[in-house]
C-alpha atoms as a PDB file:
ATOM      1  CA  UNK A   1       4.289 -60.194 -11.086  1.00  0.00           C
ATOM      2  CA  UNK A   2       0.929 -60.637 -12.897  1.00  0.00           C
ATOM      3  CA  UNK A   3      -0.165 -57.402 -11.544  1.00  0.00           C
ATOM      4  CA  UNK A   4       2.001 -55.323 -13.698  1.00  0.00           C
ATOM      5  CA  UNK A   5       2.976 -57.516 -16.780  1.00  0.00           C
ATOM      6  CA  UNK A   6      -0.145 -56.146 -18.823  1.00  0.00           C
ATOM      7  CA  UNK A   7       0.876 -52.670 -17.207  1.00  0.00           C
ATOM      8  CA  UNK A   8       4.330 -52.881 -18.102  1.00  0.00           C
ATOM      9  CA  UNK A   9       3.364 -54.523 -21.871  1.00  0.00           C
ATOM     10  CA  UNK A  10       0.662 -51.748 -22.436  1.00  0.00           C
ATOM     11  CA  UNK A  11       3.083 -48.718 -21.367  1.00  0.00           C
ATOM     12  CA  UNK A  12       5.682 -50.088 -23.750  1.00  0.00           C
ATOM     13  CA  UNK A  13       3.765 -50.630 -26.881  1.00  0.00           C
ATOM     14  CA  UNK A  14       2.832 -46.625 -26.289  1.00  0.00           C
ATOM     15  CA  UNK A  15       6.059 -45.488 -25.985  1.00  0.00           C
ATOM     16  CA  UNK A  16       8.442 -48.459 -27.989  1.00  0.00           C
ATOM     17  CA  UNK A  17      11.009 -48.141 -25.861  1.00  0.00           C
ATOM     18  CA  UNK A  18      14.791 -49.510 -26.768  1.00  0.00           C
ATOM     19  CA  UNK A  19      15.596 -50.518 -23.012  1.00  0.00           C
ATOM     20  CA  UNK A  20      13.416 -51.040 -19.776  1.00  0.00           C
ATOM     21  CA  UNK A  21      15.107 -51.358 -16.672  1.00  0.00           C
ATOM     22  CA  UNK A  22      14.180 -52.670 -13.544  1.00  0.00           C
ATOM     23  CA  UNK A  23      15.057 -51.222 -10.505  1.00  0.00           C
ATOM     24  CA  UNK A  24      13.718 -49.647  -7.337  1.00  0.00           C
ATOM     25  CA  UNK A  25      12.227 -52.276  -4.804  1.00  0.00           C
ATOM     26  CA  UNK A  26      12.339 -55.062  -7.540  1.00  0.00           C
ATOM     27  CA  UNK A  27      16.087 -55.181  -7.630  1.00  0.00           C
ATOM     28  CA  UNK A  28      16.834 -57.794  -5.386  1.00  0.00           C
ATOM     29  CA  UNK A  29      14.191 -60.119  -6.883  1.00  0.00           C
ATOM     30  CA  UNK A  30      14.067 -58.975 -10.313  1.00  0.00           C
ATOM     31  CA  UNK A  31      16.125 -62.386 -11.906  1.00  0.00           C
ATOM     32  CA  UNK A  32      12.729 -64.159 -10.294  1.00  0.00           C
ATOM     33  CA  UNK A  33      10.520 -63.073 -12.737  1.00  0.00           C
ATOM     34  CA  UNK A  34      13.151 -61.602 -15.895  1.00  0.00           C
ATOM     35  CA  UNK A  35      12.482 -64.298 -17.856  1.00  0.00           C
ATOM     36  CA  UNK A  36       8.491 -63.901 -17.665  1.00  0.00           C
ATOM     37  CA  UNK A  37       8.925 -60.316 -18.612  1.00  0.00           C
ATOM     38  CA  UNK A  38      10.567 -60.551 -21.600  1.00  0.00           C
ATOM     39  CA  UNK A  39       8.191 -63.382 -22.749  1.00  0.00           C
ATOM     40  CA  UNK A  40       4.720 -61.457 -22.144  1.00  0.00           C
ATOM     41  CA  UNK A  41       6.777 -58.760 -23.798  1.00  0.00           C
ATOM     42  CA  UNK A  42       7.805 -60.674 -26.653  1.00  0.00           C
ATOM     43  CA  UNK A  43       4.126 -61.906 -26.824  1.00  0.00           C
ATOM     44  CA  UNK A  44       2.642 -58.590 -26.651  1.00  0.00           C
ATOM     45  CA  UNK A  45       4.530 -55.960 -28.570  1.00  0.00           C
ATOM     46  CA  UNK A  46       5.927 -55.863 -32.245  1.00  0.00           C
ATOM     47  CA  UNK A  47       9.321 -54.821 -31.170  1.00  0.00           C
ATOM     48  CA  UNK A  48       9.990 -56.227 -27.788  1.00  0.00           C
ATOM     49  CA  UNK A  49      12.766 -53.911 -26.428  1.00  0.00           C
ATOM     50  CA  UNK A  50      15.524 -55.097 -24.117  1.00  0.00           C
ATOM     51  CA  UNK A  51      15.264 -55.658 -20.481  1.00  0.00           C
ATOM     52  CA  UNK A  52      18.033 -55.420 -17.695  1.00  0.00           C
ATOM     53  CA  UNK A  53      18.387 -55.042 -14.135  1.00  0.00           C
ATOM     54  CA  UNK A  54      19.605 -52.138 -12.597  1.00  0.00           C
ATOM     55  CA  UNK A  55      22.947 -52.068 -11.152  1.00  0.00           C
ATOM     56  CA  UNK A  56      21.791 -50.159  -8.313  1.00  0.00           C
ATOM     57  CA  UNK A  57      19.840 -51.215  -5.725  1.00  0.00           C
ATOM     58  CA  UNK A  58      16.572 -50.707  -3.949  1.00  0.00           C
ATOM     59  CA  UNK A  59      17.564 -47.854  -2.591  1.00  0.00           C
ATOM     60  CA  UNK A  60      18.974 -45.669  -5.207  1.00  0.00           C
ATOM     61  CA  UNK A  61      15.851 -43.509  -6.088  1.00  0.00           C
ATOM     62  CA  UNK A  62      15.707 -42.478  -2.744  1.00  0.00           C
ATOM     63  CA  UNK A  63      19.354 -41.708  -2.497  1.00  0.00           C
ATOM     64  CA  UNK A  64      19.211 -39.914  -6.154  1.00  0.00           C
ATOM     65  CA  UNK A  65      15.927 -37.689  -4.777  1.00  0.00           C
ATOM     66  CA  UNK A  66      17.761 -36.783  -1.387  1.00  0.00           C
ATOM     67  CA  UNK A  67      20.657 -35.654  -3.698  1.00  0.00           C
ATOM     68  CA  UNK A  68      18.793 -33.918  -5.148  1.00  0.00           C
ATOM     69  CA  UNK A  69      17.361 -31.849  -2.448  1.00  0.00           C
ATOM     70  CA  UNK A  70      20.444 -31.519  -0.838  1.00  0.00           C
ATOM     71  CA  UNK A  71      22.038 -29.875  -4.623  1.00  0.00           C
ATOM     72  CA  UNK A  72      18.804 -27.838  -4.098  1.00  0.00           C
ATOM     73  CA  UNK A  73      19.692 -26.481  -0.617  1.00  0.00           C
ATOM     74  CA  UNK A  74      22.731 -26.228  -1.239  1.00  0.00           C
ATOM     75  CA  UNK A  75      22.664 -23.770  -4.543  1.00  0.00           C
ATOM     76  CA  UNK A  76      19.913 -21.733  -2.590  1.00  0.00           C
ATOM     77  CA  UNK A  77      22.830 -20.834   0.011  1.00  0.00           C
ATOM     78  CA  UNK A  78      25.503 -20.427  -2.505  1.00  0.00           C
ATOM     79  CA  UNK A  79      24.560 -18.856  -5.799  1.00  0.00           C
ATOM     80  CA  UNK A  80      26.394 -16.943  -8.976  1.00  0.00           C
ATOM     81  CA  UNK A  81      24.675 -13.982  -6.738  1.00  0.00           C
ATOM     82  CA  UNK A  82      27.092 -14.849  -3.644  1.00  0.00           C
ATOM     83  CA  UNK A  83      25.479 -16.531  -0.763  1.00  0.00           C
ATOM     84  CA  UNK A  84      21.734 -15.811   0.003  1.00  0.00           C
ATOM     85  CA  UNK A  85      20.381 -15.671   3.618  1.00  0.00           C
ATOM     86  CA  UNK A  86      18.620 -19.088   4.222  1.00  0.00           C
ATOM     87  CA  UNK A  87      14.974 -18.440   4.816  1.00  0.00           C
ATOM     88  CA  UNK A  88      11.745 -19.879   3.420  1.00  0.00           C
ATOM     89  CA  UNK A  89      10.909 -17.030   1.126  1.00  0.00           C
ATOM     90  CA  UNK A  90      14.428 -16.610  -0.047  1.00  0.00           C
ATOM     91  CA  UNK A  91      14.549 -20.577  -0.763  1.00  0.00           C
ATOM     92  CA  UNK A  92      10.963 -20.630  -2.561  1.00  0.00           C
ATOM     93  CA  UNK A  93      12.011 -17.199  -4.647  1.00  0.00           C
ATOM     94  CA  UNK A  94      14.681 -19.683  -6.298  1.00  0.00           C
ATOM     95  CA  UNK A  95      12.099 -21.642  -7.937  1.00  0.00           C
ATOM     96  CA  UNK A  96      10.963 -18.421  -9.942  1.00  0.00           C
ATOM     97  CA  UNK A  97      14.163 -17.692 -11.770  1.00  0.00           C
ATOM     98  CA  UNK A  98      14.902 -18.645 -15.151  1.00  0.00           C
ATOM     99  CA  UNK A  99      17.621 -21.310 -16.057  1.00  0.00           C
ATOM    100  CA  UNK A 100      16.829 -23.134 -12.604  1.00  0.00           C
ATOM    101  CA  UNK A 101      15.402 -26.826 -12.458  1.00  0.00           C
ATOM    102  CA  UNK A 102      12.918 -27.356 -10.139  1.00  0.00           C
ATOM    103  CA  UNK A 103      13.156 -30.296  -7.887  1.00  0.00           C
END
């Protein structure tokens, strides 16, 4: 956990957030080292912000990006312009039109 407290301490005196969350592959471990991260941030910001666990675990960025693909595949199929033949070009024109997020 040394690696990224002065990581983690730098990034939030830049941006002073209100909340950091942990989450991702520290999940399951995270109540190891809570405690140290709030201290080094209490030590090394003016306005340490609050610090939780996710409720998700490890595995929820990886389930939130392949949702997000499959949202993606999905609306290239199935549009306001009625469903679109499923081909590379016809998928990768998508990511041209306005009003679209790109994933």
């Amino acid at each position: 956990m040394e690696d990224i407290t002065p990581a983690l301490v730098t990034a939030v005196a830049i941006d002073d957030p209100e909340l950091v969350v942990m989450a991702g592959a520290l999940t399951p471990v995270a109540h190891l080292f809570l405690d140290d991260i709030r201290a080094a941030l209490a030590a090394g910001v003016r306005r340490p912000p609050k610090v939780v666990v996710s409720a998700n675990d490890q595995f929820s960025s990886a389930q939130g990006a392949a949702l997000l693909a499959l949202n993606r595949v999905r609306s290239s199929l199935a549009s306001h312009e009625g469903v679109q033949p499923f081909t590379r070009e016809a998928f990768l024109a998508q990511e041209h039109r306005p009003g679209r997020a790109l994933v």
